[in-house]
PDB file of N, CA and C in Angstrom:
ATOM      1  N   UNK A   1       0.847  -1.170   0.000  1.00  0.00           N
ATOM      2  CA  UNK A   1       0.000   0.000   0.000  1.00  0.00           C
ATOM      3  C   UNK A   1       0.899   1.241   0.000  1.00  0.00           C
ATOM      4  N   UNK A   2       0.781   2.063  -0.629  1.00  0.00           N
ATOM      5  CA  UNK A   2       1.124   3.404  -0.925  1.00  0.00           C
ATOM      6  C   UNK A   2       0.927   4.163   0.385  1.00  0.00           C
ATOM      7  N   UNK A   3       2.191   4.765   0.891  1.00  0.00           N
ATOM      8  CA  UNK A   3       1.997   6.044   1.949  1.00  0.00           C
ATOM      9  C   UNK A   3       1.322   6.732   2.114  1.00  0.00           C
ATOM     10  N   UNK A   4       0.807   7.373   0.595  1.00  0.00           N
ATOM     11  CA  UNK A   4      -0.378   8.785   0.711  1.00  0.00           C
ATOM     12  C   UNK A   4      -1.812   7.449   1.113  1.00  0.00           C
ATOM     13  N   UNK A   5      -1.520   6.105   0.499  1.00  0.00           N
ATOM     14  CA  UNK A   5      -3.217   5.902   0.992  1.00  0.00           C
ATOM     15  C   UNK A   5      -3.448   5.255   2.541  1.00  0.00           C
ATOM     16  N   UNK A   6      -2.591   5.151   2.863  1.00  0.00           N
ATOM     17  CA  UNK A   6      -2.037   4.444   4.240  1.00  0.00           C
ATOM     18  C   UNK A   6      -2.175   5.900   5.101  1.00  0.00           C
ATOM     19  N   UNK A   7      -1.875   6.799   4.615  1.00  0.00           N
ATOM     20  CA  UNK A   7      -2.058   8.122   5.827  1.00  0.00           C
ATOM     21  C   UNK A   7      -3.785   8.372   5.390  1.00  0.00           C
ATOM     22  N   UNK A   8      -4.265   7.913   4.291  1.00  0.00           N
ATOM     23  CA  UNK A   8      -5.777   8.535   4.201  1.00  0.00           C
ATOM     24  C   UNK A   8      -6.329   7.659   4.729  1.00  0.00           C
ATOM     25  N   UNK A   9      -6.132   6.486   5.205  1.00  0.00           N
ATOM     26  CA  UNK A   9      -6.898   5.037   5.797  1.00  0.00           C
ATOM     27  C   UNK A   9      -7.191   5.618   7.424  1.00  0.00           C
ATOM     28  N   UNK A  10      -5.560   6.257   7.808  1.00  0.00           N
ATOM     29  CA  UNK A  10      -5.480   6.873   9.422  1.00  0.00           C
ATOM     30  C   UNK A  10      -6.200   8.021   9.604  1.00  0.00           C
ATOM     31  N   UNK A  11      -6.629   9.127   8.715  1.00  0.00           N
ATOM     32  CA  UNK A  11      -7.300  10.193   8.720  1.00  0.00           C
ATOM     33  C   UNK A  11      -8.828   9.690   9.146  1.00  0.00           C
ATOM     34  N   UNK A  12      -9.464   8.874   8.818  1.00  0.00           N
ATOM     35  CA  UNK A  12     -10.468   8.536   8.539  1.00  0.00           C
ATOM     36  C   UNK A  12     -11.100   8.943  10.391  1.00  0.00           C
ATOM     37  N   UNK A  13     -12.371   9.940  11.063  1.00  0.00           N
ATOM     38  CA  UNK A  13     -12.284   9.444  12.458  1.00  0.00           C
ATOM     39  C   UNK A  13     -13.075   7.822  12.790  1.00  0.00           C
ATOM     40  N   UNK A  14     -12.748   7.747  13.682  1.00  0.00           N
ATOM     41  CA  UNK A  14     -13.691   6.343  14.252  1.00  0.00           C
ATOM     42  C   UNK A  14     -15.523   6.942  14.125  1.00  0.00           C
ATOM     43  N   UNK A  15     -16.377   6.194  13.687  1.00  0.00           N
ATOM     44  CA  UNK A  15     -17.645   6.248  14.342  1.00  0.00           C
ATOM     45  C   UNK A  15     -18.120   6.684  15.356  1.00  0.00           C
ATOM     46  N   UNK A  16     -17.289   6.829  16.410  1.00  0.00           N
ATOM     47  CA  UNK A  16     -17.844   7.435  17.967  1.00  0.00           C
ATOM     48  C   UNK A  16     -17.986   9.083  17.910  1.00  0.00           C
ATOM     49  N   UNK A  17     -16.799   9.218  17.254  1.00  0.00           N
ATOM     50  CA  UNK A  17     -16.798  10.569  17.254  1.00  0.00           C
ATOM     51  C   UNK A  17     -17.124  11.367  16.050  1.00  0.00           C
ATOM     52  N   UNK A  18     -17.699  10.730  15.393  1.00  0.00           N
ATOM     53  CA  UNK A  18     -18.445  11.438  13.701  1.00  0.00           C
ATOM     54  C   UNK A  18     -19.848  12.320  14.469  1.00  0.00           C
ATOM     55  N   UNK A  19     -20.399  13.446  14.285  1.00  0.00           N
ATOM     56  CA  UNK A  19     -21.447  14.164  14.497  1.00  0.00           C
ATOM     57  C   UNK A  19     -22.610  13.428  13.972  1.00  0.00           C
ATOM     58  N   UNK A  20     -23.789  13.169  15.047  1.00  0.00           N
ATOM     59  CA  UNK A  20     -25.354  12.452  15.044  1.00  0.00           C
ATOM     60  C   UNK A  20     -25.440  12.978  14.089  1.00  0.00           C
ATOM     61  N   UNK A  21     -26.033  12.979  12.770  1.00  0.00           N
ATOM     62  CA  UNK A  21     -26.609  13.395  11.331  1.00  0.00           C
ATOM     63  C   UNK A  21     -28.176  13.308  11.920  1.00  0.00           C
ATOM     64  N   UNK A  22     -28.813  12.667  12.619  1.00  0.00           N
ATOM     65  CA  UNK A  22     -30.223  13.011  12.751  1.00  0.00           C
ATOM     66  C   UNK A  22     -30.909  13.069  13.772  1.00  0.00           C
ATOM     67  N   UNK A  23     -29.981  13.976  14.814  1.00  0.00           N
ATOM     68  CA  UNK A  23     -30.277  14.180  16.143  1.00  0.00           C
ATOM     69  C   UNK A  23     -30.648  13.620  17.136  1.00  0.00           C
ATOM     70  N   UNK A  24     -30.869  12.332  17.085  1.00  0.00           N
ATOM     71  CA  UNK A  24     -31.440  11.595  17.673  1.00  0.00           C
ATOM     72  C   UNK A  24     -30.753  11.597  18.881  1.00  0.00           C
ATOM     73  N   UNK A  25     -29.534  11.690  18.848  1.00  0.00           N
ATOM     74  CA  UNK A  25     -28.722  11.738  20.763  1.00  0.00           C
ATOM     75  C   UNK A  25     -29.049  12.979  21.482  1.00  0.00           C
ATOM     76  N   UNK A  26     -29.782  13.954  20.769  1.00  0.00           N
ATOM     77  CA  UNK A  26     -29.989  14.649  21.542  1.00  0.00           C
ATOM     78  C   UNK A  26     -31.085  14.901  23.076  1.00  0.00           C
ATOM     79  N   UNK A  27     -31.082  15.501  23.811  1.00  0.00           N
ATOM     80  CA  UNK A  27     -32.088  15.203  24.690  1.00  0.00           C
ATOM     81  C   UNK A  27     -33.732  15.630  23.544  1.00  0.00           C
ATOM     82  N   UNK A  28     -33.692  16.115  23.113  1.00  0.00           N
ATOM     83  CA  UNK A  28     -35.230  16.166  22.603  1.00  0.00           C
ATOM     84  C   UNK A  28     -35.092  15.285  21.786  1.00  0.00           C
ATOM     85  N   UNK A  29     -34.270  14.632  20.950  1.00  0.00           N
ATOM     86  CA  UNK A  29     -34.575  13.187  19.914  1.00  0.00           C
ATOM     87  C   UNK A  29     -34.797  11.977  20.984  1.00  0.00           C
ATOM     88  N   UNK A  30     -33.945  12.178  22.231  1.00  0.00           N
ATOM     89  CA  UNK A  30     -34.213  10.807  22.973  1.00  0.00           C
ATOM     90  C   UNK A  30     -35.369  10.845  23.929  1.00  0.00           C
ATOM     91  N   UNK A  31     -36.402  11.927  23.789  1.00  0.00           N
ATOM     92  CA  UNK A  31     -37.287  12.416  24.485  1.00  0.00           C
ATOM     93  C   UNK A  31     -38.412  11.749  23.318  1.00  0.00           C
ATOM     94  N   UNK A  32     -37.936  11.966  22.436  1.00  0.00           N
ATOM     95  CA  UNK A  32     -38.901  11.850  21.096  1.00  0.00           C
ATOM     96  C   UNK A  32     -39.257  10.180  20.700  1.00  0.00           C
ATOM     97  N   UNK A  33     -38.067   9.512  20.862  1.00  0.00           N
ATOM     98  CA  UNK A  33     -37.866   8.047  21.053  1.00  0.00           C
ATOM     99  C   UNK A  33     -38.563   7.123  21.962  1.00  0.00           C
ATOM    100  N   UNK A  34     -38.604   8.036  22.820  1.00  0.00           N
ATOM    101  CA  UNK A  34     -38.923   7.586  24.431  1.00  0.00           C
ATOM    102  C   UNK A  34     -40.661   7.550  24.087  1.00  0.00           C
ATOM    103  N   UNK A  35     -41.164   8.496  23.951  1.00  0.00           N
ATOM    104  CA  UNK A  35     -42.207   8.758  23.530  1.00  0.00           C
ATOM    105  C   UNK A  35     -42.527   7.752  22.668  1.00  0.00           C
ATOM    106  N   UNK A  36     -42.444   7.598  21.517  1.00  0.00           N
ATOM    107  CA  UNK A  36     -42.861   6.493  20.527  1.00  0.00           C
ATOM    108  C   UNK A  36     -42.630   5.097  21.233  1.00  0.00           C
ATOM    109  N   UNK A  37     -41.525   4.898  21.937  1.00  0.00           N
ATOM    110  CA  UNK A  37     -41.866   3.502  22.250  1.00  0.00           C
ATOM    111  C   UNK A  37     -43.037   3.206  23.279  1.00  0.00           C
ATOM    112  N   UNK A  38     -42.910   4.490  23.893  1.00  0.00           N
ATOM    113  CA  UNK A  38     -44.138   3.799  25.193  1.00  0.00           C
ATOM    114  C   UNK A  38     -45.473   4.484  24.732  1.00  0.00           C
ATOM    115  N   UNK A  39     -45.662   5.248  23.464  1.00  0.00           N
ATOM    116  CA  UNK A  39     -46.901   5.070  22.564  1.00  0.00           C
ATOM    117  C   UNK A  39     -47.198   3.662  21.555  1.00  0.00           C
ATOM    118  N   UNK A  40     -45.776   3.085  21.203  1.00  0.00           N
ATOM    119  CA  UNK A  40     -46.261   2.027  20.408  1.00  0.00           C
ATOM    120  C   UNK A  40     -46.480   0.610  21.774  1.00  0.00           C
ATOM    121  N   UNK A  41     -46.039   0.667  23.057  1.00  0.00           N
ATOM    122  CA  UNK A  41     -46.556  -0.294  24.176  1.00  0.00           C
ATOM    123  C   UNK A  41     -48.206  -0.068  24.379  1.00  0.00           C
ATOM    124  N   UNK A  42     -48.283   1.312  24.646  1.00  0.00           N
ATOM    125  CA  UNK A  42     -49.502   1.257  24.886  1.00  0.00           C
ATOM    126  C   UNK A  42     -50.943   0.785  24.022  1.00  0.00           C
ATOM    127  N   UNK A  43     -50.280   1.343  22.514  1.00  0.00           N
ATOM    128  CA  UNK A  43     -51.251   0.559  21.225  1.00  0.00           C
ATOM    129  C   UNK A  43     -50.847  -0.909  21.427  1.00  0.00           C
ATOM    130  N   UNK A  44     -50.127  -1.425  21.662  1.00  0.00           N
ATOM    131  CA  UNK A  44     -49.654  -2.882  21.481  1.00  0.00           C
ATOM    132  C   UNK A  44     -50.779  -3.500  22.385  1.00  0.00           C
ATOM    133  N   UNK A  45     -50.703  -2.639  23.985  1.00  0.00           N
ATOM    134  CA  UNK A  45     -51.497  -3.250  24.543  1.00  0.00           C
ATOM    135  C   UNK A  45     -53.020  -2.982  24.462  1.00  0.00           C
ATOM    136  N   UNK A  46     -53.609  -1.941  23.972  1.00  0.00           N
ATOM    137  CA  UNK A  46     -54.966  -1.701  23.873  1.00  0.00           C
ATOM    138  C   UNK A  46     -55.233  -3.017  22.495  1.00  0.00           C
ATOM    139  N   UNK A  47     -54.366  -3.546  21.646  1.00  0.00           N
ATOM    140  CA  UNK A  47     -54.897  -3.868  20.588  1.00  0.00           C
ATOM    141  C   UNK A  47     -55.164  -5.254  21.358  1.00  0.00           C
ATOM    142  N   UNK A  48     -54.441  -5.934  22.284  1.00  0.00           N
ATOM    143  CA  UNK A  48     -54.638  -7.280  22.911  1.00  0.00           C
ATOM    144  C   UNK A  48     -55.519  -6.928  24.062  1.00  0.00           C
ATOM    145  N   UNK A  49     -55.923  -5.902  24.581  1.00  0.00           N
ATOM    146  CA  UNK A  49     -56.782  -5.743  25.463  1.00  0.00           C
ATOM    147  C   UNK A  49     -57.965  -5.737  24.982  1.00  0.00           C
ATOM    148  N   UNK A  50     -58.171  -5.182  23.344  1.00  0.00           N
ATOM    149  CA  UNK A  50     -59.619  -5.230  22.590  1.00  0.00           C
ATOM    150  C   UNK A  50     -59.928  -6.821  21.616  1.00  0.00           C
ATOM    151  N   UNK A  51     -58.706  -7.545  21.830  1.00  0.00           N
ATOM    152  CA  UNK A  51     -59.050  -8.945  21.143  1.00  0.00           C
ATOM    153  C   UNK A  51     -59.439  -9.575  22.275  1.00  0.00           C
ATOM    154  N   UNK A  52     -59.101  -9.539  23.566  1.00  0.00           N
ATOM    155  CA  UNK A  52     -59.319 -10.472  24.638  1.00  0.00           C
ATOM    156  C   UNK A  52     -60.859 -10.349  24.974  1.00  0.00           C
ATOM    157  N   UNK A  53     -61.559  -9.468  24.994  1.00  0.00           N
ATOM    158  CA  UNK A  53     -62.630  -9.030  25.196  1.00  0.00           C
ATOM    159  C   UNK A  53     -64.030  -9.847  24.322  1.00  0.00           C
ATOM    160  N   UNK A  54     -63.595  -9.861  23.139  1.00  0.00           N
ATOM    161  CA  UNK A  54     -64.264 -10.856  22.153  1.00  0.00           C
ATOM    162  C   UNK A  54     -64.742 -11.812  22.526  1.00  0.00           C
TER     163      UNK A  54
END
């Protein structure tokens, strides 16, 4: 491998430290997350709470 591509392989940063592209780590994306999952629990459970009933 060539030097110049061997120093562009090391440039590259790791994943940890690349900037969220869709905010999601932020406190209002993980507020937003939070939200949808314990809106999609609660449909989950009204939908087995309205079959049991039958």
């Amino acid at each position: 491998m060539l030097m110049s591509q061997a120093a562009h392989l090391t440039a590259v940063p790791p994943l940890a430290q690349v900037a969220d592209p869709t905010g999601l780590s932020t406190p209002l994306g993980q507020v937003v997350v939070l939200a949808a999952l314990v809106s999609s629990v609660v449909v989950g459970l009204w939908a087995l709470w309205s079959r049991r009933k039958r």
